[in-house]
C-alpha atoms as a PDB file:
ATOM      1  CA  UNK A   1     -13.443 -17.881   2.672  1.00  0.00           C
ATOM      2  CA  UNK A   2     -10.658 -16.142   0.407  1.00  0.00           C
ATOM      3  CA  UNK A   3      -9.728 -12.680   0.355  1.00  0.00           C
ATOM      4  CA  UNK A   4      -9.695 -12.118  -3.355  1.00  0.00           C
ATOM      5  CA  UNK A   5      -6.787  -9.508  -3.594  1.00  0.00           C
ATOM      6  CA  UNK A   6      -4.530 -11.627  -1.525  1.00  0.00           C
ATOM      7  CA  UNK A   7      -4.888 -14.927  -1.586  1.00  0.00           C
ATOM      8  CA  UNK A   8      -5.452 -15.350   2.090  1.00  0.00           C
ATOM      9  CA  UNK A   9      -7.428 -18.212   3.767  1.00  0.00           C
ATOM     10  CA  UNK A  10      -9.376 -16.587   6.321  1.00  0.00           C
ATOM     11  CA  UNK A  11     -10.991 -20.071   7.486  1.00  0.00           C
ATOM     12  CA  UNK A  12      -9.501 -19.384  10.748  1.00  0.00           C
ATOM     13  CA  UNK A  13     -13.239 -17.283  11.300  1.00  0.00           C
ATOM     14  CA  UNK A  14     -12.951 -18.184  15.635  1.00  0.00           C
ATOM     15  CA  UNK A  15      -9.220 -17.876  17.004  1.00  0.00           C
ATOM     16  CA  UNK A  16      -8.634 -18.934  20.895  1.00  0.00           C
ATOM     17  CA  UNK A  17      -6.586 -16.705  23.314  1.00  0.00           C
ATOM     18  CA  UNK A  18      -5.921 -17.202  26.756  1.00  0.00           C
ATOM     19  CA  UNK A  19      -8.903 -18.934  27.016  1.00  0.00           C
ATOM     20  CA  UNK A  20     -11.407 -16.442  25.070  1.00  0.00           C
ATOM     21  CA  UNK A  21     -12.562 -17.241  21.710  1.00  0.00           C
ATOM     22  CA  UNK A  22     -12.193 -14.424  19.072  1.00  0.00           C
ATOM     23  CA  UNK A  23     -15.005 -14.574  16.282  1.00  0.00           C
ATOM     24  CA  UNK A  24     -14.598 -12.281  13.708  1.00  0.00           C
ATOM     25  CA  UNK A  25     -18.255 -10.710  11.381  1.00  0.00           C
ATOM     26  CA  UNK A  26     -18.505  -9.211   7.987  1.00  0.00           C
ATOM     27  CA  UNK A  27     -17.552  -5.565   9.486  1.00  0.00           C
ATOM     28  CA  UNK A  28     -14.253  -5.277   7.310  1.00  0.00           C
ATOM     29  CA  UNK A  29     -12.427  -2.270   8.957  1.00  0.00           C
ATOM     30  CA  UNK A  30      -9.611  -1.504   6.849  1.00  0.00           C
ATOM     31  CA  UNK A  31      -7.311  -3.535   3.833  1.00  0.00           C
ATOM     32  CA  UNK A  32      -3.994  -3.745   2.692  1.00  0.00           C
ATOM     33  CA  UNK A  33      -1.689  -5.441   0.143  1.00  0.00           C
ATOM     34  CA  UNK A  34      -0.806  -8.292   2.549  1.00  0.00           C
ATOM     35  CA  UNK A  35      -4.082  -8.214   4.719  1.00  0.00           C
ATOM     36  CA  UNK A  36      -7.509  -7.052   6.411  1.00  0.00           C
ATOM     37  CA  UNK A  37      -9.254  -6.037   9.338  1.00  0.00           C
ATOM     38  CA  UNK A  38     -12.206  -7.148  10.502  1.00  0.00           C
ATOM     39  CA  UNK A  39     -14.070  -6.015  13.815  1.00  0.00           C
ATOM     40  CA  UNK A  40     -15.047  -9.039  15.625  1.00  0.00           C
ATOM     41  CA  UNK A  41     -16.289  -9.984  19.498  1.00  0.00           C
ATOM     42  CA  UNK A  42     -15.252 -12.515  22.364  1.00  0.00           C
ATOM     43  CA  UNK A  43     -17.130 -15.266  23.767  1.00  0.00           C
ATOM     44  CA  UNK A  44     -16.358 -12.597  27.246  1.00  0.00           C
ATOM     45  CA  UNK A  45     -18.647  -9.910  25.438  1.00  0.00           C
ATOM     46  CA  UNK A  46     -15.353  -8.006  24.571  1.00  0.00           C
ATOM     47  CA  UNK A  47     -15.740  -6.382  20.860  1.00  0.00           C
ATOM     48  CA  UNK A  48     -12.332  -6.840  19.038  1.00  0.00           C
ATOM     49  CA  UNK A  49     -10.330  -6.070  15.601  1.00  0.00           C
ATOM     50  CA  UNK A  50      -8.727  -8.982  14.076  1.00  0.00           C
ATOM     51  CA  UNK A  51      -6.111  -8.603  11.864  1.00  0.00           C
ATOM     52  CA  UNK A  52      -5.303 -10.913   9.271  1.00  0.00           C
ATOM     53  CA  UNK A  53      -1.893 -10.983   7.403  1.00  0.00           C
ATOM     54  CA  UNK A  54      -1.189 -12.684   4.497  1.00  0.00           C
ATOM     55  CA  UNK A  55       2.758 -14.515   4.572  1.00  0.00           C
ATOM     56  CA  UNK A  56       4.501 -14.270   1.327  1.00  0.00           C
ATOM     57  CA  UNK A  57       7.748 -13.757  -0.344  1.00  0.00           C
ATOM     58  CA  UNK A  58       7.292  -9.572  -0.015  1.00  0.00           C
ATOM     59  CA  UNK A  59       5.503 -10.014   3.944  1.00  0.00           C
ATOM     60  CA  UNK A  60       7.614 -12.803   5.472  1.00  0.00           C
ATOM     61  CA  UNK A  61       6.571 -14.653   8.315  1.00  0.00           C
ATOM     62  CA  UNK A  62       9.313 -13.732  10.683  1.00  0.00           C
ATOM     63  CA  UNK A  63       8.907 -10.184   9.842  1.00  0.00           C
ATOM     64  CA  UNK A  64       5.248 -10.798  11.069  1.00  0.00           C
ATOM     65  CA  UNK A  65       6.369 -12.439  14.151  1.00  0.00           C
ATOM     66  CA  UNK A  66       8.894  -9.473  14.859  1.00  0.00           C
ATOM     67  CA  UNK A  67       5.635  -7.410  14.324  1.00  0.00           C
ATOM     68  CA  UNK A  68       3.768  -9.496  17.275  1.00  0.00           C
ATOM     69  CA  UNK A  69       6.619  -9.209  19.275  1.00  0.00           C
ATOM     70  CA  UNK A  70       7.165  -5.579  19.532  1.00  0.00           C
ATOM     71  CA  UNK A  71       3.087  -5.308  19.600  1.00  0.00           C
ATOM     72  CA  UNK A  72       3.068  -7.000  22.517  1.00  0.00           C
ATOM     73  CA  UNK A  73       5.969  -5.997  24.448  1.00  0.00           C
ATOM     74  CA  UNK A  74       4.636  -2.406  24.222  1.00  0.00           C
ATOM     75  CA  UNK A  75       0.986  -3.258  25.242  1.00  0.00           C
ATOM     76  CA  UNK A  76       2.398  -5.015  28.899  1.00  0.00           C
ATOM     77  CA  UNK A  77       4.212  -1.517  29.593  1.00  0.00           C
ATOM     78  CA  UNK A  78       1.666   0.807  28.553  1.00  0.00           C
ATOM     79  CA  UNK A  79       0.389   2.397  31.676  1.00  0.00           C
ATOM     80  CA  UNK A  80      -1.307   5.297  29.587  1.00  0.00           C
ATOM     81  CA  UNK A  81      -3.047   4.073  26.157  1.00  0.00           C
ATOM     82  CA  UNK A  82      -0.413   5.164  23.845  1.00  0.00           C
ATOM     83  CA  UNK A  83      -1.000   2.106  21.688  1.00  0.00           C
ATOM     84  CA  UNK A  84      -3.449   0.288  20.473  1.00  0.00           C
ATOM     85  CA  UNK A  85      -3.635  -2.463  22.917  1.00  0.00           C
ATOM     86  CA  UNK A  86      -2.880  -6.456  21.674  1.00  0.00           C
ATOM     87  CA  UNK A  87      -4.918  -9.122  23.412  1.00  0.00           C
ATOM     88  CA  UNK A  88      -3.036 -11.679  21.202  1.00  0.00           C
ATOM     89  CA  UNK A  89      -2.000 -13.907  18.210  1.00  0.00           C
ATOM     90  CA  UNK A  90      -2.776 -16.959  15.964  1.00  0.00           C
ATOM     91  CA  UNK A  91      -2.258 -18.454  13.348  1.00  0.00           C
ATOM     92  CA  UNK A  92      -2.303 -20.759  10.060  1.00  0.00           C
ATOM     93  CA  UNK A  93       0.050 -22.243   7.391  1.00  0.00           C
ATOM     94  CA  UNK A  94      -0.917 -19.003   5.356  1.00  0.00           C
ATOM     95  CA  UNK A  95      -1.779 -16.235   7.537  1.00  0.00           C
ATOM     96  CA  UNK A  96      -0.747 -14.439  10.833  1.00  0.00           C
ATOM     97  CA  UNK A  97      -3.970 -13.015  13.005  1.00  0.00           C
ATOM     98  CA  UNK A  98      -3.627 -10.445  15.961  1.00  0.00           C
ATOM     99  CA  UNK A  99      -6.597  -9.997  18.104  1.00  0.00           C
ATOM    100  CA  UNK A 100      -6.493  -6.188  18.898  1.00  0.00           C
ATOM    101  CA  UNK A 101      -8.672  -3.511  20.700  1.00  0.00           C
ATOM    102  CA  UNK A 102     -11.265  -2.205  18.402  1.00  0.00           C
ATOM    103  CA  UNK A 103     -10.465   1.402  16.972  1.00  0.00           C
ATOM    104  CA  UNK A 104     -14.020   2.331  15.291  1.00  0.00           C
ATOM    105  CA  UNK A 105     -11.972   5.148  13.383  1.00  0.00           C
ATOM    106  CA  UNK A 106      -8.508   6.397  12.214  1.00  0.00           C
ATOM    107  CA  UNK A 107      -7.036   9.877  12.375  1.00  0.00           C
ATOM    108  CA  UNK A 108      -7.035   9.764   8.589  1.00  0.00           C
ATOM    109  CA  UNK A 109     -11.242   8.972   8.685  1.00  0.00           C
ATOM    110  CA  UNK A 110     -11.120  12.185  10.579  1.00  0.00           C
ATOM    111  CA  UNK A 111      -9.440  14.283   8.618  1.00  0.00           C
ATOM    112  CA  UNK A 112     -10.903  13.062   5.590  1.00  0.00           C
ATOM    113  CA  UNK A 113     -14.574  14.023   6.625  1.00  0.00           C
ATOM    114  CA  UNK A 114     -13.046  17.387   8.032  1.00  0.00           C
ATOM    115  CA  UNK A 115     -14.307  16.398  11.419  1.00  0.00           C
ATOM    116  CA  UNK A 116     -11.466  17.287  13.672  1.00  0.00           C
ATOM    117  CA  UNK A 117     -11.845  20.430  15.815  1.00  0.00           C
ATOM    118  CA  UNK A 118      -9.120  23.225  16.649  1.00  0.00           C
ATOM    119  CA  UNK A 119      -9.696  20.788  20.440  1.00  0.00           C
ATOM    120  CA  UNK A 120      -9.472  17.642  18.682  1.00  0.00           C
ATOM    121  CA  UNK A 121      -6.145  18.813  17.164  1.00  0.00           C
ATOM    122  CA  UNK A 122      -4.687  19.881  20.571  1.00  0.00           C
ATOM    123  CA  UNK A 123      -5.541  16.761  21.831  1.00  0.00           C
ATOM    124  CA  UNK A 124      -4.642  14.413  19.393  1.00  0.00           C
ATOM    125  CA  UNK A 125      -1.441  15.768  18.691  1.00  0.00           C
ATOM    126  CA  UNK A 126      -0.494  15.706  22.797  1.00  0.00           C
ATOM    127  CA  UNK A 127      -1.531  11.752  22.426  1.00  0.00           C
ATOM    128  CA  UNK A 128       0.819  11.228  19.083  1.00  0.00           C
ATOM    129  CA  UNK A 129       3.652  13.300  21.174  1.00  0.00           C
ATOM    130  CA  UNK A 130       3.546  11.148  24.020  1.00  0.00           C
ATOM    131  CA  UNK A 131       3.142   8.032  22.347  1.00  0.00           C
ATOM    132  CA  UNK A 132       6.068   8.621  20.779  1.00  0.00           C
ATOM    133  CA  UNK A 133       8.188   9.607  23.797  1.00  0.00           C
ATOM    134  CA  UNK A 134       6.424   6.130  25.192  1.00  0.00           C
ATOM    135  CA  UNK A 135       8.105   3.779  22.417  1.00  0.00           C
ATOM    136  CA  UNK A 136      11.395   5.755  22.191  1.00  0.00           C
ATOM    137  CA  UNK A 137      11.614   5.207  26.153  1.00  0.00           C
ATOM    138  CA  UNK A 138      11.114   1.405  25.143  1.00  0.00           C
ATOM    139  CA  UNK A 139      13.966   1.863  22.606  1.00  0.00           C
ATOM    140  CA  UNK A 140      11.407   1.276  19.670  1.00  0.00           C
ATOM    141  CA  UNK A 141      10.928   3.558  16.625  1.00  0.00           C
ATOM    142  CA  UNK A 142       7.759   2.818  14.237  1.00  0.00           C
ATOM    143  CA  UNK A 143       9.180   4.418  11.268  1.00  0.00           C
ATOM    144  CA  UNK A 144       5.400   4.768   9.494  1.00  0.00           C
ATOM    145  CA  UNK A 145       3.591   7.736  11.891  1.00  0.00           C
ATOM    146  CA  UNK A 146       0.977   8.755   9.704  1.00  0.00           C
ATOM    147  CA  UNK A 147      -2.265   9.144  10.439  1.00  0.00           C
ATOM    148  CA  UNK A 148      -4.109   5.731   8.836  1.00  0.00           C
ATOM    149  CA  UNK A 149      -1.485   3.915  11.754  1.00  0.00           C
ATOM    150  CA  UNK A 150      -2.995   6.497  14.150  1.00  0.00           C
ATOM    151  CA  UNK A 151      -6.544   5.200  15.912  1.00  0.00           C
ATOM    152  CA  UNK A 152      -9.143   6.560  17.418  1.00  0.00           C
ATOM    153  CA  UNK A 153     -10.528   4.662  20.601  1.00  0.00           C
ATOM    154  CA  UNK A 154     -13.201   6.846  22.665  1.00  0.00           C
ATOM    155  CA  UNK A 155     -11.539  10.250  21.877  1.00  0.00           C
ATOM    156  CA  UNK A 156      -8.313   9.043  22.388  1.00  0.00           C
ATOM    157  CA  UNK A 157      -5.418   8.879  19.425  1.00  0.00           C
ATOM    158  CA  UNK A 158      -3.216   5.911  19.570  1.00  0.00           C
ATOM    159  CA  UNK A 159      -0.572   4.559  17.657  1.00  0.00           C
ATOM    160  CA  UNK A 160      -1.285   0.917  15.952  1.00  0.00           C
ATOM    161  CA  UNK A 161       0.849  -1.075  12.944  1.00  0.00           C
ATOM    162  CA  UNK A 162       4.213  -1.693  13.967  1.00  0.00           C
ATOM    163  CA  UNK A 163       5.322  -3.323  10.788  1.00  0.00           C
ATOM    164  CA  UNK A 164       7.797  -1.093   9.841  1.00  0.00           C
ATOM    165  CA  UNK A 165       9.064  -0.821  13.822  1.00  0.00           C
ATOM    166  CA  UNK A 166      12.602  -1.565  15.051  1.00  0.00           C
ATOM    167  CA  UNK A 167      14.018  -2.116  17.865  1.00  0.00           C
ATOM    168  CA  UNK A 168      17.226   0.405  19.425  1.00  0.00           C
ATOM    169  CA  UNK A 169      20.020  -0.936  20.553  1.00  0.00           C
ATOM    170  CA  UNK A 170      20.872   2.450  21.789  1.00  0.00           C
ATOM    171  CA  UNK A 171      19.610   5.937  21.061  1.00  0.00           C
ATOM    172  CA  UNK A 172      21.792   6.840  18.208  1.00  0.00           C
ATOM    173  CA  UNK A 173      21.567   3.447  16.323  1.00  0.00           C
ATOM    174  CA  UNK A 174      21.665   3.516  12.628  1.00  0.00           C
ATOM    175  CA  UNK A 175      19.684   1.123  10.465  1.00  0.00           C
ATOM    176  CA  UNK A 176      19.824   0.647   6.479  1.00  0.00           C
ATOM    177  CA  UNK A 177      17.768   3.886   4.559  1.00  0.00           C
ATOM    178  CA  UNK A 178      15.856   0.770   3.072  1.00  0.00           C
ATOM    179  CA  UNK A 179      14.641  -0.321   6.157  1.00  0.00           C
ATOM    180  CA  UNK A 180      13.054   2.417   7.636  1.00  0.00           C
ATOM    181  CA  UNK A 181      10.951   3.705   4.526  1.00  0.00           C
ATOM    182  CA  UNK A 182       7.089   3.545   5.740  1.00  0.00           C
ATOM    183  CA  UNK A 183       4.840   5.529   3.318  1.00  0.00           C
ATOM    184  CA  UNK A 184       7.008   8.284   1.079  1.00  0.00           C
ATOM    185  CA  UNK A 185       4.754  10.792   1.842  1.00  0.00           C
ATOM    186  CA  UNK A 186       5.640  10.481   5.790  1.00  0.00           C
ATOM    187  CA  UNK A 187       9.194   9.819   4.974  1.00  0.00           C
ATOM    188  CA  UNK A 188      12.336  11.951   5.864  1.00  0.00           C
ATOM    189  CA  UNK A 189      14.620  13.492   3.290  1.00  0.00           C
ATOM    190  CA  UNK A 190      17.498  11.799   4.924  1.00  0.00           C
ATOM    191  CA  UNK A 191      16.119   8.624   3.672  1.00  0.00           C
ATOM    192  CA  UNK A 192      16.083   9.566   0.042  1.00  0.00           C
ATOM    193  CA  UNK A 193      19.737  10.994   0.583  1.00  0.00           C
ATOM    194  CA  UNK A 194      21.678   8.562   2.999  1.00  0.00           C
ATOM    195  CA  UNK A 195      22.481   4.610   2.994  1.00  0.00           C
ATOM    196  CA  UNK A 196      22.608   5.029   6.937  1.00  0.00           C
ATOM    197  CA  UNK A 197      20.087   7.058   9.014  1.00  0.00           C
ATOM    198  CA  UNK A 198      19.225   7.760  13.080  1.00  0.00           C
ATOM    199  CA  UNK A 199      15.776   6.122  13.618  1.00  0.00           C
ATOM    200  CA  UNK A 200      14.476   8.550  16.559  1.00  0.00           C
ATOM    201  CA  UNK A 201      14.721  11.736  13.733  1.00  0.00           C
ATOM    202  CA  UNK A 202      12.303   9.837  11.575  1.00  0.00           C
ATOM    203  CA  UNK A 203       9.708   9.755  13.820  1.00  0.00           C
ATOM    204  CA  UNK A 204       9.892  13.532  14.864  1.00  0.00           C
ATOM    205  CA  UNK A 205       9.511  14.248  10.855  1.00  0.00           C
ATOM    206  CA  UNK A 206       6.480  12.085  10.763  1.00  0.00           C
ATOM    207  CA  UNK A 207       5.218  13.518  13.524  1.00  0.00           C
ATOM    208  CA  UNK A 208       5.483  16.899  11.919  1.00  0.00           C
ATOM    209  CA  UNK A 209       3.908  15.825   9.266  1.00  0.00           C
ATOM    210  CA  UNK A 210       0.969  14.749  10.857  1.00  0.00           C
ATOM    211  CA  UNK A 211       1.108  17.922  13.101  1.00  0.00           C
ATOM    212  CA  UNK A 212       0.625  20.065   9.268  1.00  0.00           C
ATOM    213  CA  UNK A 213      -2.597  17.656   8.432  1.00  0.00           C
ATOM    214  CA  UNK A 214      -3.767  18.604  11.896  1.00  0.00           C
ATOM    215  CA  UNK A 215      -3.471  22.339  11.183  1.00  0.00           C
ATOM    216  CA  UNK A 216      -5.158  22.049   7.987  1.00  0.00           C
ATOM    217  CA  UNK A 217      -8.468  21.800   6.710  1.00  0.00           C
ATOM    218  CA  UNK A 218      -8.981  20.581   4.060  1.00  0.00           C
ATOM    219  CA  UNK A 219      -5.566  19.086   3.478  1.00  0.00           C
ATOM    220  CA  UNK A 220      -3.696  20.898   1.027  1.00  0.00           C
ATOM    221  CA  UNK A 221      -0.090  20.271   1.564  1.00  0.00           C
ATOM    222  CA  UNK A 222       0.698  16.810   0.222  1.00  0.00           C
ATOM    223  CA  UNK A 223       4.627  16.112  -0.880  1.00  0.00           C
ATOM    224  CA  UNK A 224       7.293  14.144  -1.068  1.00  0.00           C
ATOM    225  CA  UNK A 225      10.362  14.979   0.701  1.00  0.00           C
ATOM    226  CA  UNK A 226      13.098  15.402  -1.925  1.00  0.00           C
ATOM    227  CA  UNK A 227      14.207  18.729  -4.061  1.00  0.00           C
ATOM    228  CA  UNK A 228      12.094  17.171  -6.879  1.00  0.00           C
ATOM    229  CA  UNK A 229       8.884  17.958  -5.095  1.00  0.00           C
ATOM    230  CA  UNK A 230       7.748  21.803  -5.779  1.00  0.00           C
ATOM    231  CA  UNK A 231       5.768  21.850  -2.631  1.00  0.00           C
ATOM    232  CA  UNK A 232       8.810  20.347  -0.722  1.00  0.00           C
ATOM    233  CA  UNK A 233      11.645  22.530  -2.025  1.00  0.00           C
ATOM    234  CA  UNK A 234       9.270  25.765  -1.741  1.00  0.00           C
ATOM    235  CA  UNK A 235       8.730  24.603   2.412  1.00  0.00           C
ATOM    236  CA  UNK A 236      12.690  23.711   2.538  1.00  0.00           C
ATOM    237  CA  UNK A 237      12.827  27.848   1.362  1.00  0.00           C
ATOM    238  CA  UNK A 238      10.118  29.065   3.835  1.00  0.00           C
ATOM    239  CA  UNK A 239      11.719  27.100   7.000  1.00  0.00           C
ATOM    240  CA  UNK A 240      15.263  28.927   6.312  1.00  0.00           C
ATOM    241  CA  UNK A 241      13.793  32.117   6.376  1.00  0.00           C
ATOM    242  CA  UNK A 242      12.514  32.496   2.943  1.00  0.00           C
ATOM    243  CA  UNK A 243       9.306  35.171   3.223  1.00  0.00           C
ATOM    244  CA  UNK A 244       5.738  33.688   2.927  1.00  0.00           C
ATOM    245  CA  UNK A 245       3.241  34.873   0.269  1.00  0.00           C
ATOM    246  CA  UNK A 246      -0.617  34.177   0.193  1.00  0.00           C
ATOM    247  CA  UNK A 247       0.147  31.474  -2.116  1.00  0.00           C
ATOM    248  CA  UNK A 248       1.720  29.218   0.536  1.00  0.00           C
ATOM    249  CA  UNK A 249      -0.182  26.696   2.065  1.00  0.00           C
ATOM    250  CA  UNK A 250       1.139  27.433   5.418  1.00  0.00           C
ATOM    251  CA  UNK A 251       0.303  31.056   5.501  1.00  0.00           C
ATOM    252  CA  UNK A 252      -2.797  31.187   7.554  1.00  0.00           C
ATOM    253  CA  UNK A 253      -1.067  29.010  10.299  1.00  0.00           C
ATOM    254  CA  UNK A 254      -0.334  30.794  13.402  1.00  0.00           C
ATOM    255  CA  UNK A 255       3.156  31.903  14.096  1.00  0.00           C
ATOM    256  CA  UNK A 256       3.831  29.156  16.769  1.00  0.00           C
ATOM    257  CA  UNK A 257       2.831  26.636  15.236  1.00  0.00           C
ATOM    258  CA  UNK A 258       4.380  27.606  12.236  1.00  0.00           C
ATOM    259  CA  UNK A 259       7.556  27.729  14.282  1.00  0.00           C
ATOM    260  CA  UNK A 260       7.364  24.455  15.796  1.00  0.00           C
ATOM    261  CA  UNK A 261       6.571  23.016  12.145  1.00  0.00           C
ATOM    262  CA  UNK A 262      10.125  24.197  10.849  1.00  0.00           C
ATOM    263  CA  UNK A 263      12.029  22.593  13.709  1.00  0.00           C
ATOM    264  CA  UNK A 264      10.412  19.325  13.264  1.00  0.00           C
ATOM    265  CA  UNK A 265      10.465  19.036  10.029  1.00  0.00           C
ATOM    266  CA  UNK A 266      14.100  20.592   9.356  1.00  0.00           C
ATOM    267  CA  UNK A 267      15.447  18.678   6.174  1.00  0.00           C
ATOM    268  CA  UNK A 268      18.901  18.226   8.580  1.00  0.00           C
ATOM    269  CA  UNK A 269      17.857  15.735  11.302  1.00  0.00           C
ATOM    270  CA  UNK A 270      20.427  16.934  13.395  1.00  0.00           C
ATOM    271  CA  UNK A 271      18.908  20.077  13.798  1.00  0.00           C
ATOM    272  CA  UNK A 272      15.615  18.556  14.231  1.00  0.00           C
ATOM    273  CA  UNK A 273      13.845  19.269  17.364  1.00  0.00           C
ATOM    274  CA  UNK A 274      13.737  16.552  19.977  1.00  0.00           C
ATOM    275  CA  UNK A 275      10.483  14.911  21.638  1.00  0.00           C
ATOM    276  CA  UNK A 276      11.658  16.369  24.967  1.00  0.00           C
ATOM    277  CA  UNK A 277      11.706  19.868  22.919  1.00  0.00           C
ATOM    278  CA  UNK A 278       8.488  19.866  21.370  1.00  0.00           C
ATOM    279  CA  UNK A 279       6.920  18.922  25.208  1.00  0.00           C
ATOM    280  CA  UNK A 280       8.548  22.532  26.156  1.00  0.00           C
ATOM    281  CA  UNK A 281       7.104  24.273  23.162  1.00  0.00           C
ATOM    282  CA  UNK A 282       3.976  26.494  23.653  1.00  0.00           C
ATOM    283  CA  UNK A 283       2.337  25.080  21.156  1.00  0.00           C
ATOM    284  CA  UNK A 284       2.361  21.716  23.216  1.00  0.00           C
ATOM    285  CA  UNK A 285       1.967  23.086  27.138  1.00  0.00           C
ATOM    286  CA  UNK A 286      -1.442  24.861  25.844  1.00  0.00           C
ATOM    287  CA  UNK A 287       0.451  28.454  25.810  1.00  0.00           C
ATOM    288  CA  UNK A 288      -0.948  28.804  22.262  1.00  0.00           C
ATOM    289  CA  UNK A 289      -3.100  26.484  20.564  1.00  0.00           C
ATOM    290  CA  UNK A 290      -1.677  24.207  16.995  1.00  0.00           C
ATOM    291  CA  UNK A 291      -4.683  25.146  15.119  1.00  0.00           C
ATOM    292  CA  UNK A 292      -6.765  28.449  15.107  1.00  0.00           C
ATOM    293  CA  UNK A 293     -10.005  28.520  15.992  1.00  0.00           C
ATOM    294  CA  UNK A 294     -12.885  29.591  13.707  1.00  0.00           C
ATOM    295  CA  UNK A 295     -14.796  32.547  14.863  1.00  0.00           C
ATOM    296  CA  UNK A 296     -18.417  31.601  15.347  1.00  0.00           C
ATOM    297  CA  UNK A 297     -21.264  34.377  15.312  1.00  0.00           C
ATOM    298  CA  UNK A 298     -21.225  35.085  18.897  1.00  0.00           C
ATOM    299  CA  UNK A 299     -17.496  35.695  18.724  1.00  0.00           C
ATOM    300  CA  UNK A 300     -18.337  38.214  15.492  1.00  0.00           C
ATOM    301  CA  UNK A 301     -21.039  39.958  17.088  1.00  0.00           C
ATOM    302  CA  UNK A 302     -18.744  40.911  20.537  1.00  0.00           C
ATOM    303  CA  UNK A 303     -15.785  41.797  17.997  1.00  0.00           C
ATOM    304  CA  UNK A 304     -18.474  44.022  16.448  1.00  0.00           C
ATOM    305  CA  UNK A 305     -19.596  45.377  19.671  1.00  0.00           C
ATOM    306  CA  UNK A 306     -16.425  46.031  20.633  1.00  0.00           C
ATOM    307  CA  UNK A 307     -15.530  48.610  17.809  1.00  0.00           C
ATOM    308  CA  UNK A 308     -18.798  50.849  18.964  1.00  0.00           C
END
């Protein structure tokens, strides 16, 4: 069988690991431009995804195999679910697989159907927080937080695709602006601006990112981050103090959260707030919740009650 918009051979329909055969069914999950997920099951009863990659000139095989590696070397230290987890890895001449736990949804499904709930939000965003402090305590930074990479398994959010991820040397390493750009909606303004950049920063701005989609519904706020961008300049002007008008797409946020927005995404990411910072903000420890709450008719009729 051949995926049509890649090329790929996906003959490879059973793949063996550790002694379980993977078989993959028609349930495609998700597609790329170098590959597709299908859901599959293992001859233990197990239901899998399977991830097919497609090598070529613009997806190199040893960029795959860095993939796998990092993929894996997170799964045998994760304690908690913060990642997906990876059961393991094939191959053909053409194409990379990874047999992987089986997400049934993304954060961006979610959002898109307008399912996720003021709880939901707190939640997911306390996953994506500590997820990240997991993989920056591994010296790994994924450089592509957004919320198609972010999964869904039983209620839980956890962070999947490592394909853009690098590994730290140390916590202030610097890696090559080119390197580190994921999706440009997700991706800092010090990437448009330097040839050098801190990977750890990145993350928090993706993060932040993520955290606005979470506070939203529907989405409105959609941007690029460079001067360019209308919506971008106009938040640049609104987290240094500039006064907010109806117009602005964050202006029904609460304060907090709205606070804790401008120090992770500040366009300097020197001032940006650290993961160890936004675990002491309120809007983390439960002292406030992200996202308000919409008042249902019970809540209307005490208010009413109330004023009488």
């Amino acid at each position: 069988m051949a995926w049509c918009n890649t090329g790929m051979d996906l003959a490879l329909d059973q793949l063996s690991v550790d002694g379980v055969s993977y078989t993959r069914n028609d349930n495609l999950l998700g597609k790329g431009g170098f590959g597709v997920v299908f859901s599959g099951y293992g001859s233990d009863g197990s239901n899998v995804a399977i991830k097919y990659q497609f090598i070529c000139e613009r997806n190199p095989k040893d960029r795959l195999l860095e993939e796998y590696r990092i993929h894996r070397d997170l799964t045998k230290s994760d304690t908690h679910g913060h990642v997906v987890r990876f059961i393991g890895m094939d191959e053909t001449p053409k194409s990379i697989s990874f047999v992987l736990e089986l997400a049934p949804q993304s954060l961006f499904d979610k959002l898109k159907a307008r399912s996720v709930t003021p709880e939901d939000a707190q939640n997911y965003f306390h996953s994506l927080i500590n997820g990240i402090q997991f993989m920056h305590s591994k010296m790994y930074v994924h450089c592509d937080v957004k919320p198609e990479n972010l999964l869904i398994c039983d209620g839980t959010l956890k962070i999947a695709d490592f394909g853009k991820a690098k590994k730290m040397g140390n916590k202030n390493q610097k890696y090559k602006n080119g390197e580190c750009i994921g999706t440009k909606e997700y991706a800092a303004p010090e990437l448009w601006k330097e040839q050098n950049v801190q990977g750890q920063p990145l993350d928090i701005w993706c993060a932040g990112i993520v955290l606005l989609q979470l506070t939203q519904s529907p989405l409105e706020f959609r941007a690029v981050a460079d001067n360019s961008d209308k919506k971008y300049a106009r938040w640049v002007e609104l987290a240094k103090g500039g006064k907010q008008t109806r117009a602005d797409f964050c202006y029904k946020f609460k304060p907090a959260t709205t606070a804790l927005l401008k120090r992770m995404l500040s366009e300097e990411p020197g001032h940006r707030i650290s993961i160890e910072g936004i675990k002491q903000d309120p809007c983390f420890t439960g002292e406030t919740a992200v996202r308000k709450r919409k008042a249902t008719g019970n809540t209307v009729k005490a208010a009413k009650k109330g004023k009488n």
